[in-house]
C-alpha atoms as a PDB file:
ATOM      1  CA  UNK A   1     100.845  98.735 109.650  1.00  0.00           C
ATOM      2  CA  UNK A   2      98.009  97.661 107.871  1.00  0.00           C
ATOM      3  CA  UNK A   3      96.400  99.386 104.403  1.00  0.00           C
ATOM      4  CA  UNK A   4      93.288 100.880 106.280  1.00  0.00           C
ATOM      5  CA  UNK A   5      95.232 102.514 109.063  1.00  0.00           C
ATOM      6  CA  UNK A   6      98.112 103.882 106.061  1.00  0.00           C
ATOM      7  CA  UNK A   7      94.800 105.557 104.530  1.00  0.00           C
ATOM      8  CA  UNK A   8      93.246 106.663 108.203  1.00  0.00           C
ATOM      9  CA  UNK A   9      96.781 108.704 108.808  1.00  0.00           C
ATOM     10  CA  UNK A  10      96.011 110.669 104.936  1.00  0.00           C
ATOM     11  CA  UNK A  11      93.812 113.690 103.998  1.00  0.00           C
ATOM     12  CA  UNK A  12      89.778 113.956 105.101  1.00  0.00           C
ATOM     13  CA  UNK A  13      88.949 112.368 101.348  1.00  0.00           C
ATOM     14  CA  UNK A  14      90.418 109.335 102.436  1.00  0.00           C
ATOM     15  CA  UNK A  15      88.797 108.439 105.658  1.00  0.00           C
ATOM     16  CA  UNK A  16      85.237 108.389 103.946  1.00  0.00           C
ATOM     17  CA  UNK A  17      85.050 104.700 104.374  1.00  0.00           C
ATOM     18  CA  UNK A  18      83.970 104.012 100.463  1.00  0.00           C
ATOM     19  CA  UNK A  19      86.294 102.741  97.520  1.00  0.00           C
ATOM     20  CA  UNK A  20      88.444 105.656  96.886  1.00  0.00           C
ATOM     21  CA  UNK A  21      90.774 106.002  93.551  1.00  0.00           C
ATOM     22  CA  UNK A  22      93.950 105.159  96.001  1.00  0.00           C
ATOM     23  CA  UNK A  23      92.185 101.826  96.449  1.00  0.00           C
ATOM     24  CA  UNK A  24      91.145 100.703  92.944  1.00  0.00           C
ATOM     25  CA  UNK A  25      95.449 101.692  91.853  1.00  0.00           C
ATOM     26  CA  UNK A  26      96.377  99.279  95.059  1.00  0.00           C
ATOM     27  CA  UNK A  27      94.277  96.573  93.400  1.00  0.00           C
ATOM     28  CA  UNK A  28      94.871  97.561  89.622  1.00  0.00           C
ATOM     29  CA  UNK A  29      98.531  96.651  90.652  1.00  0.00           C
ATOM     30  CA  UNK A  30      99.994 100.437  90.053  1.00  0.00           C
ATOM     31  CA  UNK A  31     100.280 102.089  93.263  1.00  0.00           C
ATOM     32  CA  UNK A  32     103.378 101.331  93.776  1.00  0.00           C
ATOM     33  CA  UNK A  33     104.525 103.718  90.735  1.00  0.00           C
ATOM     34  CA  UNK A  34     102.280 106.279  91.913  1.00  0.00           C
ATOM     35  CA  UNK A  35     102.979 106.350  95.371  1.00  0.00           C
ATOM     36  CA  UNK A  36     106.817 106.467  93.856  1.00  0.00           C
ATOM     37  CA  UNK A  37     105.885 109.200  91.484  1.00  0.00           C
ATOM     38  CA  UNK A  38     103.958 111.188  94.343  1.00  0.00           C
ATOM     39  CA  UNK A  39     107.065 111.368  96.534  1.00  0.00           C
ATOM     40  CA  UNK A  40     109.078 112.854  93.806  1.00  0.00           C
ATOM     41  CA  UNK A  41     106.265 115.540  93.134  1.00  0.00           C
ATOM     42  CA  UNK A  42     106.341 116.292  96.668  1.00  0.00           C
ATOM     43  CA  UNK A  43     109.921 116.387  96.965  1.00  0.00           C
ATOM     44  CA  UNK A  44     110.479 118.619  94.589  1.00  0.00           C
ATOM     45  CA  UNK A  45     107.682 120.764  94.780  1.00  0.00           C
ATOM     46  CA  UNK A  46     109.012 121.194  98.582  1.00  0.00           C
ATOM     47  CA  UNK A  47     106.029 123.241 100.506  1.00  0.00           C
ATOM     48  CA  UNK A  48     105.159 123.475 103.808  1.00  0.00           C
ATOM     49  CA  UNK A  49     103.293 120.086 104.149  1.00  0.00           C
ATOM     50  CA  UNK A  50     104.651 118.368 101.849  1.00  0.00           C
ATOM     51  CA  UNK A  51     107.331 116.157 104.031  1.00  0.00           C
ATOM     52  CA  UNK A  52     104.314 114.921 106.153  1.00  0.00           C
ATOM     53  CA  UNK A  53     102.814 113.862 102.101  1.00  0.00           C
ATOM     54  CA  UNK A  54     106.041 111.957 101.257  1.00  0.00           C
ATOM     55  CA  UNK A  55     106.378 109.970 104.595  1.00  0.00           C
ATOM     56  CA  UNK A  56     102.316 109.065 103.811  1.00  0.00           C
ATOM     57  CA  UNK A  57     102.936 107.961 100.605  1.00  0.00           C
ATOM     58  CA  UNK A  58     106.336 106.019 101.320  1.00  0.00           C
ATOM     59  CA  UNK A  59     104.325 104.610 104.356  1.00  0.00           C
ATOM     60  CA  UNK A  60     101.756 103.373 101.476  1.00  0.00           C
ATOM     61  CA  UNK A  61     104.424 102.025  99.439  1.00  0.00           C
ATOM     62  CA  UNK A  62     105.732  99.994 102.122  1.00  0.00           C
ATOM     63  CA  UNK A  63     102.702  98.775 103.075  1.00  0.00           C
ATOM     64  CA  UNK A  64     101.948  97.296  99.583  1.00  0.00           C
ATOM     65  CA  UNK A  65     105.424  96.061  99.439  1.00  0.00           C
ATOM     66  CA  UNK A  66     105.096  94.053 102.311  1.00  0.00           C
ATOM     67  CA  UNK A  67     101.699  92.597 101.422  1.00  0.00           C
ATOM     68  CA  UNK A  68     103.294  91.868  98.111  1.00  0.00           C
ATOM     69  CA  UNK A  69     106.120  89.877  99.771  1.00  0.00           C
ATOM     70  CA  UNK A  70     103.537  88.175 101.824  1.00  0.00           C
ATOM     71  CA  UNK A  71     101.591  86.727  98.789  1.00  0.00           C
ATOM     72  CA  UNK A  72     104.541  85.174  97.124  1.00  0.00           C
END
């Protein structure tokens, strides 16, 4: 899967088409602790919604993973 379909499959504030905050910690190089961080919060927090918010976020973190892999 490819970064703009992992960001398609998230909430309405993603799919705006612009630079969103999700995209400048992909290329600051720190989305990988956040998306790591997020699925703990969600986790724990455990609300109705929330599993659907940990799969999109380890779906993120694979995707960076992966293009991470690709670059070396």
């Amino acid at each position: 899967m490819k970064w703009y379909q992992i960001k398609r499959k998230g909430s309405k504030h993603y799919k705006t088409g612009g630079v969103e905050v999700i995209d400048l910690l992909k290329v600051g190089g720190i989305l990988q602790d956040f998306a790591r961080g997020s699925i703990i919060k969600y986790a724990y927090r455990n609300r109705p919604g929330d599993i659907d918010k940990i799969m999109h976020y380890a779906e993120m973190l694979k995707v960076v993973i992966n293009e991470t892999k690709t670059k070396k």
